[in-house]
C-alpha atoms as a PDB file:
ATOM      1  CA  UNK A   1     -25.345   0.320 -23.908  1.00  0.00           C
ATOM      2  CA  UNK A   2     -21.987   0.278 -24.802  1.00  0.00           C
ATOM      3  CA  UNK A   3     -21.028  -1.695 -27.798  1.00  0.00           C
ATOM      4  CA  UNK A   4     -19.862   0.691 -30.564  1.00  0.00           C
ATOM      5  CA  UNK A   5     -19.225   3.333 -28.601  1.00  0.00           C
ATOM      6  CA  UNK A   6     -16.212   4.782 -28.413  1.00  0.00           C
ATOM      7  CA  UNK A   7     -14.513   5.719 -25.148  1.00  0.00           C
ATOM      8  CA  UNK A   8     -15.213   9.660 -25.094  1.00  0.00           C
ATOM      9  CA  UNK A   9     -18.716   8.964 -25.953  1.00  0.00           C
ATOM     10  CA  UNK A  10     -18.617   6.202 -23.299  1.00  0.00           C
ATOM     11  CA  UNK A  11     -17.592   8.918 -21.290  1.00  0.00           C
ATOM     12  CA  UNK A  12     -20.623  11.311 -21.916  1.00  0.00           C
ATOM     13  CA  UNK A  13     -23.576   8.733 -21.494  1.00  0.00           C
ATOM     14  CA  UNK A  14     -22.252   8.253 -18.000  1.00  0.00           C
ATOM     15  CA  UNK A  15     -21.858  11.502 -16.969  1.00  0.00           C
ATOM     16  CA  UNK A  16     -24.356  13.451 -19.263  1.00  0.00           C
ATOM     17  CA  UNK A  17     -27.012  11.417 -19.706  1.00  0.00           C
ATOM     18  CA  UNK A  18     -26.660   9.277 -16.761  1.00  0.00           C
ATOM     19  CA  UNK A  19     -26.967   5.872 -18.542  1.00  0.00           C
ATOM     20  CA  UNK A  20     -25.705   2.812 -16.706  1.00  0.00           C
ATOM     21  CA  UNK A  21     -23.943  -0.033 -17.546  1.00  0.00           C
ATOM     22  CA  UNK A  22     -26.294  -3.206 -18.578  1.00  0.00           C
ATOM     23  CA  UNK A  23     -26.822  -6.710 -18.647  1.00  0.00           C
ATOM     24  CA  UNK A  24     -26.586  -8.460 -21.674  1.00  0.00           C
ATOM     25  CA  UNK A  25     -29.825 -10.144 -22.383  1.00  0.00           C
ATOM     26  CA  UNK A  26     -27.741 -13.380 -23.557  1.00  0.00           C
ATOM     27  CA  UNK A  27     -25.261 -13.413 -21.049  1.00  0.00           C
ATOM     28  CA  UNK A  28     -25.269 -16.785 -19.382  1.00  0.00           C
ATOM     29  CA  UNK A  29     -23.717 -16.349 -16.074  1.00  0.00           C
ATOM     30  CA  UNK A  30     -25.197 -18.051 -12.885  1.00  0.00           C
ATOM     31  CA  UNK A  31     -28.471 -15.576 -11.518  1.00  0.00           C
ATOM     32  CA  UNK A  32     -26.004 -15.077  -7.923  1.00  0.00           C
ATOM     33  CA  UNK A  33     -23.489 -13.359 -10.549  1.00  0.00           C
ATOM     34  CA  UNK A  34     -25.834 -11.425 -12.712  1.00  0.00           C
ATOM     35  CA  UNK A  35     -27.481  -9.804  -9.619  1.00  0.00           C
ATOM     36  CA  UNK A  36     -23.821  -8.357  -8.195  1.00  0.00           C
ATOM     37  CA  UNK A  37     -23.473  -7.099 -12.031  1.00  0.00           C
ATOM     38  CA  UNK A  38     -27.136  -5.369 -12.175  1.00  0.00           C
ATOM     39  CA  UNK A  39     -26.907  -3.979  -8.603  1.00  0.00           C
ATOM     40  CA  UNK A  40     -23.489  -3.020  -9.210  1.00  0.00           C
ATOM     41  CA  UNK A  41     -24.048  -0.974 -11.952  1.00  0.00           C
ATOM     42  CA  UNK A  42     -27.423   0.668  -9.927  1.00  0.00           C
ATOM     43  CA  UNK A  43     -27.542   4.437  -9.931  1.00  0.00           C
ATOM     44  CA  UNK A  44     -28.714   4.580  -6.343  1.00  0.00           C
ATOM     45  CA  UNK A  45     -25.300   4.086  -4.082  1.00  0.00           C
ATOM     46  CA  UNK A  46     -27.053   2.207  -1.278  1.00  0.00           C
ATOM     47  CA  UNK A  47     -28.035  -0.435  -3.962  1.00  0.00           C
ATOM     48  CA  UNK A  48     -24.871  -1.486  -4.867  1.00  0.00           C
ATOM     49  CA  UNK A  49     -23.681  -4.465  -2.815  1.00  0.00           C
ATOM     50  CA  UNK A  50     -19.975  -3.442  -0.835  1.00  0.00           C
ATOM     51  CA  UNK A  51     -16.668  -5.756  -0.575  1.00  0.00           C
ATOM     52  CA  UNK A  52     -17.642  -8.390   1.660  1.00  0.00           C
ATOM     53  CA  UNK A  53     -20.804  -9.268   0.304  1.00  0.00           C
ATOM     54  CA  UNK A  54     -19.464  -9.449  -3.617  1.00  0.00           C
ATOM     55  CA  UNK A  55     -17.001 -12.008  -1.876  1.00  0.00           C
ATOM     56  CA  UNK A  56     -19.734 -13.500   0.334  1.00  0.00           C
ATOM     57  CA  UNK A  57     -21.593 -14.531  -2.876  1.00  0.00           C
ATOM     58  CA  UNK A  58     -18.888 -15.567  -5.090  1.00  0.00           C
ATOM     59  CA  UNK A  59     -17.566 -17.951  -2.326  1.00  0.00           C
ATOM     60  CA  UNK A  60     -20.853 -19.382  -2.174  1.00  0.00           C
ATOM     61  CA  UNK A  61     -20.457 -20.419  -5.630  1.00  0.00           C
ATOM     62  CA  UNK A  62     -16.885 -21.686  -5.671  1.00  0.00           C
ATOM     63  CA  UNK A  63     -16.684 -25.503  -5.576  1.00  0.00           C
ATOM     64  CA  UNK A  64     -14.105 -26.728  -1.824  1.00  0.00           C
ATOM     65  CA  UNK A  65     -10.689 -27.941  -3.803  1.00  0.00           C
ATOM     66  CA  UNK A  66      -9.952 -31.584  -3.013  1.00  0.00           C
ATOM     67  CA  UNK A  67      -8.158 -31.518   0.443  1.00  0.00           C
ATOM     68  CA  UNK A  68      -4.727 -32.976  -0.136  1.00  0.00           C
ATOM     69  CA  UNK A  69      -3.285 -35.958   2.316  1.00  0.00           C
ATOM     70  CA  UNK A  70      -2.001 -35.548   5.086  1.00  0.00           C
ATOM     71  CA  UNK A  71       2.144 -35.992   4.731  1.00  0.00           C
ATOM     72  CA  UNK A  72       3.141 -39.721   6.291  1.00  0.00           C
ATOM     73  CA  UNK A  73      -0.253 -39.445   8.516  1.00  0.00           C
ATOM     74  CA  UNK A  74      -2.169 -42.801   8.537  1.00  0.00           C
ATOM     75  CA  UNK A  75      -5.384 -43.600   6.044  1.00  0.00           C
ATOM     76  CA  UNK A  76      -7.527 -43.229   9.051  1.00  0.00           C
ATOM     77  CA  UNK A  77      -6.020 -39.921   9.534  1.00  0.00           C
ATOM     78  CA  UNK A  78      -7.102 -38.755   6.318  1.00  0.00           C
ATOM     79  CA  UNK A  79      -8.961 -35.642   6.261  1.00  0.00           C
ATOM     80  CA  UNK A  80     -12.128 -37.505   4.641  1.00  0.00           C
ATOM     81  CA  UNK A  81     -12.205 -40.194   6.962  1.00  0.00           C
ATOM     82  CA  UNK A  82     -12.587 -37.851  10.330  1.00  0.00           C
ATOM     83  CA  UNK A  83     -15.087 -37.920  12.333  1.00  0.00           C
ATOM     84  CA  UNK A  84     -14.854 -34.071  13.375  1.00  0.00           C
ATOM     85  CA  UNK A  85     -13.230 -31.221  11.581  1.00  0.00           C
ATOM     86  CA  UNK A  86     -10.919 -30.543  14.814  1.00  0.00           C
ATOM     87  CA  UNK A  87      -9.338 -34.185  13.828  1.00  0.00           C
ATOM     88  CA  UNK A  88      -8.478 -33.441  10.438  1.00  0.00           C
ATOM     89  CA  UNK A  89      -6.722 -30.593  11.594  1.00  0.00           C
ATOM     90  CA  UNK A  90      -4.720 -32.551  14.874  1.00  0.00           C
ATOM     91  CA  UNK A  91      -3.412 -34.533  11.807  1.00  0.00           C
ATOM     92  CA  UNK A  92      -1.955 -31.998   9.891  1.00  0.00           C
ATOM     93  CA  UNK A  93      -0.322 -30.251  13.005  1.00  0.00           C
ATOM     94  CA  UNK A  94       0.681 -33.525  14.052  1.00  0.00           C
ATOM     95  CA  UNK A  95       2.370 -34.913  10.844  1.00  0.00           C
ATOM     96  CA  UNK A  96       4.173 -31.286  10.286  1.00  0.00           C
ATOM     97  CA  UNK A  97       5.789 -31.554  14.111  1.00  0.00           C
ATOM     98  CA  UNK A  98       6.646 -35.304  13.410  1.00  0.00           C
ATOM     99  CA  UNK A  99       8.588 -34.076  10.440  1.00  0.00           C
ATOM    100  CA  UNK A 100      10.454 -32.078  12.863  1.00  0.00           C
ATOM    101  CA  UNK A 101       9.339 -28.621  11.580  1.00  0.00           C
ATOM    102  CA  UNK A 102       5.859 -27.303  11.713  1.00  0.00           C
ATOM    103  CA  UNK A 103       4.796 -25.319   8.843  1.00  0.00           C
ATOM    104  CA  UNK A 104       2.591 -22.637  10.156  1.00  0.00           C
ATOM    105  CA  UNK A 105       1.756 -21.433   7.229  1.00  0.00           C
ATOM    106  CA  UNK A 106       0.225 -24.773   5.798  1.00  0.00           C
ATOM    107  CA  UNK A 107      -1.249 -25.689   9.069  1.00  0.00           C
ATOM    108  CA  UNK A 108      -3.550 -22.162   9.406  1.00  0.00           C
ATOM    109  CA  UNK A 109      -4.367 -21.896   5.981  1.00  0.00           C
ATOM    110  CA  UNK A 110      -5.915 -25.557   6.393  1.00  0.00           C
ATOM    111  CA  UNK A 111      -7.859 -24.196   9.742  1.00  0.00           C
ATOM    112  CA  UNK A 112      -8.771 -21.703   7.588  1.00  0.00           C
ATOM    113  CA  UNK A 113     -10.317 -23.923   4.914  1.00  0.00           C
ATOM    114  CA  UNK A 114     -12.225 -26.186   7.516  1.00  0.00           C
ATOM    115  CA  UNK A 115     -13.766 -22.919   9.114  1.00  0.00           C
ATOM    116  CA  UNK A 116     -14.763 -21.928   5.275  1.00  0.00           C
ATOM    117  CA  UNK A 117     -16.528 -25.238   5.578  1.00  0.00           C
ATOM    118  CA  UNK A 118     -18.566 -25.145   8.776  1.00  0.00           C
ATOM    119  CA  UNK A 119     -21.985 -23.188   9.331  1.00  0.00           C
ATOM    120  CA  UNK A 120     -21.462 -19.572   9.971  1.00  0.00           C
ATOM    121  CA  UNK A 121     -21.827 -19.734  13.964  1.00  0.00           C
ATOM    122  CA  UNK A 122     -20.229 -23.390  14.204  1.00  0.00           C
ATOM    123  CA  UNK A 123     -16.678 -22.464  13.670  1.00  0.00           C
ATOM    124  CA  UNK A 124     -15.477 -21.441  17.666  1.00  0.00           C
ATOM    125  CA  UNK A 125     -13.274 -24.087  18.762  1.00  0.00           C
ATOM    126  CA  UNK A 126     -11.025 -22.984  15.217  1.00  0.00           C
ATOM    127  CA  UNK A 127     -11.341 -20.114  15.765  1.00  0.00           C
ATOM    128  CA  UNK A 128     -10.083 -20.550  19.121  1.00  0.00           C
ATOM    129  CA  UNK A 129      -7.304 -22.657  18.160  1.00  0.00           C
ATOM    130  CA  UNK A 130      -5.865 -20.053  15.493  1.00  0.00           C
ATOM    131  CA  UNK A 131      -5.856 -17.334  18.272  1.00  0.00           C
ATOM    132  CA  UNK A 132      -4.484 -19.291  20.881  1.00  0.00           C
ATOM    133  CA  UNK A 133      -1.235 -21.356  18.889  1.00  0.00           C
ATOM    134  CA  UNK A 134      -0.235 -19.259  16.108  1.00  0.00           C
ATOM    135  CA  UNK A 135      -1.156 -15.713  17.993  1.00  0.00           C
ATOM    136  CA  UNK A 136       1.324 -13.635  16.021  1.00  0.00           C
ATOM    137  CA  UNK A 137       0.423 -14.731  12.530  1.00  0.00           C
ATOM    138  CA  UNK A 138      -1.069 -12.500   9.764  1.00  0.00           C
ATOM    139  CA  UNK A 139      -3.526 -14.696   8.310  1.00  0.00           C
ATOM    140  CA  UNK A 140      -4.508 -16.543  11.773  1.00  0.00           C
ATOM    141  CA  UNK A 141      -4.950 -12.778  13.274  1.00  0.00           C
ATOM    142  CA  UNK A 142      -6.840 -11.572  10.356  1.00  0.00           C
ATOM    143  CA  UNK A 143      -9.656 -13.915  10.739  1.00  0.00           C
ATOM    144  CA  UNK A 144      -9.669 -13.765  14.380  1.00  0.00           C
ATOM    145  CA  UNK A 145     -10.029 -10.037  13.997  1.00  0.00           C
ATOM    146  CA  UNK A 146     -12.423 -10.678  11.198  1.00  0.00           C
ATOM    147  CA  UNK A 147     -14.824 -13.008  13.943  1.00  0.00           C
ATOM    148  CA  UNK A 148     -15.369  -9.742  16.019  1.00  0.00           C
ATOM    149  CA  UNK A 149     -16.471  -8.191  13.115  1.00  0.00           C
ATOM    150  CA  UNK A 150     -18.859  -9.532  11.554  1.00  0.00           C
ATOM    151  CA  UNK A 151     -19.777 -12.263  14.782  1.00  0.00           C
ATOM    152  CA  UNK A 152     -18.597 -15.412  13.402  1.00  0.00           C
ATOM    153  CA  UNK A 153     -18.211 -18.844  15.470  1.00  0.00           C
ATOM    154  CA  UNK A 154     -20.272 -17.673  18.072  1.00  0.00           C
ATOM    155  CA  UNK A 155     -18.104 -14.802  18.709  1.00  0.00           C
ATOM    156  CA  UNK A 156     -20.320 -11.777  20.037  1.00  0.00           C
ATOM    157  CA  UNK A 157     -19.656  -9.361  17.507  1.00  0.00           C
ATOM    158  CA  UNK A 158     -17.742  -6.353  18.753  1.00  0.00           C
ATOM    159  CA  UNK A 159     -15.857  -3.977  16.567  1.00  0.00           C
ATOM    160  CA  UNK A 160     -13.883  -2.858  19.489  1.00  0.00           C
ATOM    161  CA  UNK A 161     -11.860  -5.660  19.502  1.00  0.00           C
ATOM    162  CA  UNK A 162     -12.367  -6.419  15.878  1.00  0.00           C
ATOM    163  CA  UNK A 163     -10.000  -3.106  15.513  1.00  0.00           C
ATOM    164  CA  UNK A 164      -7.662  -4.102  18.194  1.00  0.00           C
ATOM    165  CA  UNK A 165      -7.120  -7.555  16.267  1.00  0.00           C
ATOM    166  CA  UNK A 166      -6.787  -5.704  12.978  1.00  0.00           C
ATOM    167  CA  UNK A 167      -3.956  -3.868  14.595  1.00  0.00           C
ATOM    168  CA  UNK A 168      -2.047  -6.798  15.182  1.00  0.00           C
ATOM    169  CA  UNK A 169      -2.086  -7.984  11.717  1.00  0.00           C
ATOM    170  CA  UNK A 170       1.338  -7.878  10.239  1.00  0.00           C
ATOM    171  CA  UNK A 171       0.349  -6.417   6.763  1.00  0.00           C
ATOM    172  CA  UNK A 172       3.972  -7.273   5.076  1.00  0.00           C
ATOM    173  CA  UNK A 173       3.084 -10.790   6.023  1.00  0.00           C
ATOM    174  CA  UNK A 174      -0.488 -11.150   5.341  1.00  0.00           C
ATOM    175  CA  UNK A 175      -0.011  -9.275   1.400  1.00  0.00           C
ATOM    176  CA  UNK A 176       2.935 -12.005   1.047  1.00  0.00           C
ATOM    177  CA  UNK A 177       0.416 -15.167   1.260  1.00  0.00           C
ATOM    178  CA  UNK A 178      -1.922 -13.415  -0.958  1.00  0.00           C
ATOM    179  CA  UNK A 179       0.616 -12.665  -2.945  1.00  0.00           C
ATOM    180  CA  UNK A 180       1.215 -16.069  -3.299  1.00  0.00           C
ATOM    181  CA  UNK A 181      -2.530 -17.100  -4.241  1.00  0.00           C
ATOM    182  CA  UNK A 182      -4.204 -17.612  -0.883  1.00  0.00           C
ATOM    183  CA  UNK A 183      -7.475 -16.909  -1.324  1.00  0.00           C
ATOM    184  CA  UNK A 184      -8.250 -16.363   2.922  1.00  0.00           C
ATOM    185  CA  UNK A 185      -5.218 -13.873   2.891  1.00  0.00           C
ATOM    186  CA  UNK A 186      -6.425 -12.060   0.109  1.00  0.00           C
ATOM    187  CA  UNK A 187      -9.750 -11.943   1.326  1.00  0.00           C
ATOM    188  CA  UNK A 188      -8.569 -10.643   4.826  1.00  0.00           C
ATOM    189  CA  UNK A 189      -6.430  -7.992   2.837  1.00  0.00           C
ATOM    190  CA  UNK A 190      -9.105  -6.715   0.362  1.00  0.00           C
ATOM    191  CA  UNK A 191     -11.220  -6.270   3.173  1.00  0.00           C
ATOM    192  CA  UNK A 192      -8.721  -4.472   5.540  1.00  0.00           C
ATOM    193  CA  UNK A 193      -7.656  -2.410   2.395  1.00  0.00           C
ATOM    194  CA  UNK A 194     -11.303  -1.748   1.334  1.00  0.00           C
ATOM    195  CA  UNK A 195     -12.075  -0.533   5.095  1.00  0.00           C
ATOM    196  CA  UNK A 196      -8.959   1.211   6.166  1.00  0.00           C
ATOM    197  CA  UNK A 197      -8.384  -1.677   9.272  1.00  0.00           C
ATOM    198  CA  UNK A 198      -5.404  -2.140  11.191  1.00  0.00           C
ATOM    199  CA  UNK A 199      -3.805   1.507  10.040  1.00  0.00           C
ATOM    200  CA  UNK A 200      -4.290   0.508   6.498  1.00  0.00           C
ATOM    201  CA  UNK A 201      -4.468   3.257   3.713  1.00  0.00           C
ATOM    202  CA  UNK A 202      -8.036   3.049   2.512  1.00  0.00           C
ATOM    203  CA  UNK A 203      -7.647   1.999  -1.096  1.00  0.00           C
ATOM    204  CA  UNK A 204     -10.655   0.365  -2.966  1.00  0.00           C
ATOM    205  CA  UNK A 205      -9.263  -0.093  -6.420  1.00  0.00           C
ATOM    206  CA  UNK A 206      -6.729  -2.240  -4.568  1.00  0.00           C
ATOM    207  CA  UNK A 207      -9.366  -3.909  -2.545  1.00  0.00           C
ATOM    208  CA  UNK A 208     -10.835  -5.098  -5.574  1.00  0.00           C
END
């Protein structure tokens, strides 16, 4: 109801005559999208779908990025060619160390993208394995704490610890790999930011 209008009156349908923002009956996005845009703009609050469920839905859109090879690791070794997901990862960790420097960074962010890539409750053992070797990390903290929360990888779900984990989260760290275009990091960061987690100034317009 918008086009034309100038900001002011913009302004005064909102708030004076309590028109909402609409769909354009030729707009052509996917039905997943125009959904988050007609609940979004819902009068009633409770309609309107929060932070992690706009990202949720988008994800489930987004097409997995070719994995790249594995640096001097073997063809069988190749991330398409492993048998389990675990594997793929072994490789990546084990190529890094042969290098003589393991690059954390690389090696959780692919973790991260295999767990993206598993069935909801089927992602334990990587979740496990980012707790247990890289325990001090941002991003590898971040989604541990963000299993508790929401139950993920068979983790019982348990907000308790979900806060303790979010504590640990070095947010100087995390904001620099989603700085740099991670989209786990910035994930894990909108949604601390959008919830006020781990001592976090509650900031939505940042969130989003």
């Amino acid at each position: 109801p918008w086009h034309g209008k100038s900001p002011p009156q913009i302004l005064r349908a909102a708030l004076d005559k309590q028109r909402r923002p609409e769909v354009a009956p030729d707009c052509e996005a996917p039905p997943a999208v125009l959904e988050i845009m007609q609940r979004a703009g819902s009068p009633e609050p409770e309609t309107r779908p929060d932070f992690d469920e706009v990202v949720a839905i988008l994800d489930g859109l987004c097409v997995p990025p070719a994995t790249p090879p594995v640096p001097n690791a073997a063809a069988e070794d190749a991330p398409g060619g492993m048998g389990t997901l675990g594997q793929a990862v072994d490789a990546t960790v084990s190529a890094f160390s042969a290098m003589g420097s393991l690059d954390e960074d690389s090696a959780i962010i692919r973790i991260c993208d295999e767990i993206d890539s598993l069935p909801w409750n089927a992602s334990g053992d990587l979740l496990s394995r980012l707790a247990t070797e890289f325990p001090t990390h941002a991003l590898a903290t971040a989604a541990v704490a963000h299993a508790h929360a929401r139950g993920r990888g068979g983790v019982r779900e348990d907000k308790e610890r979900a806060d303790q984990e979010y504590a640990k989260v070095t947010v100087a760290e995390l904001r620099d790999i989603a700085e740099k275009g991670n989209k786990h990091a910035q994930f894990h960061l909108g949604r601390m930011v959008d919830l006020g987690l781990g001592g976090v100034a509650k900031d939505q317009a940042e969130a989003v």
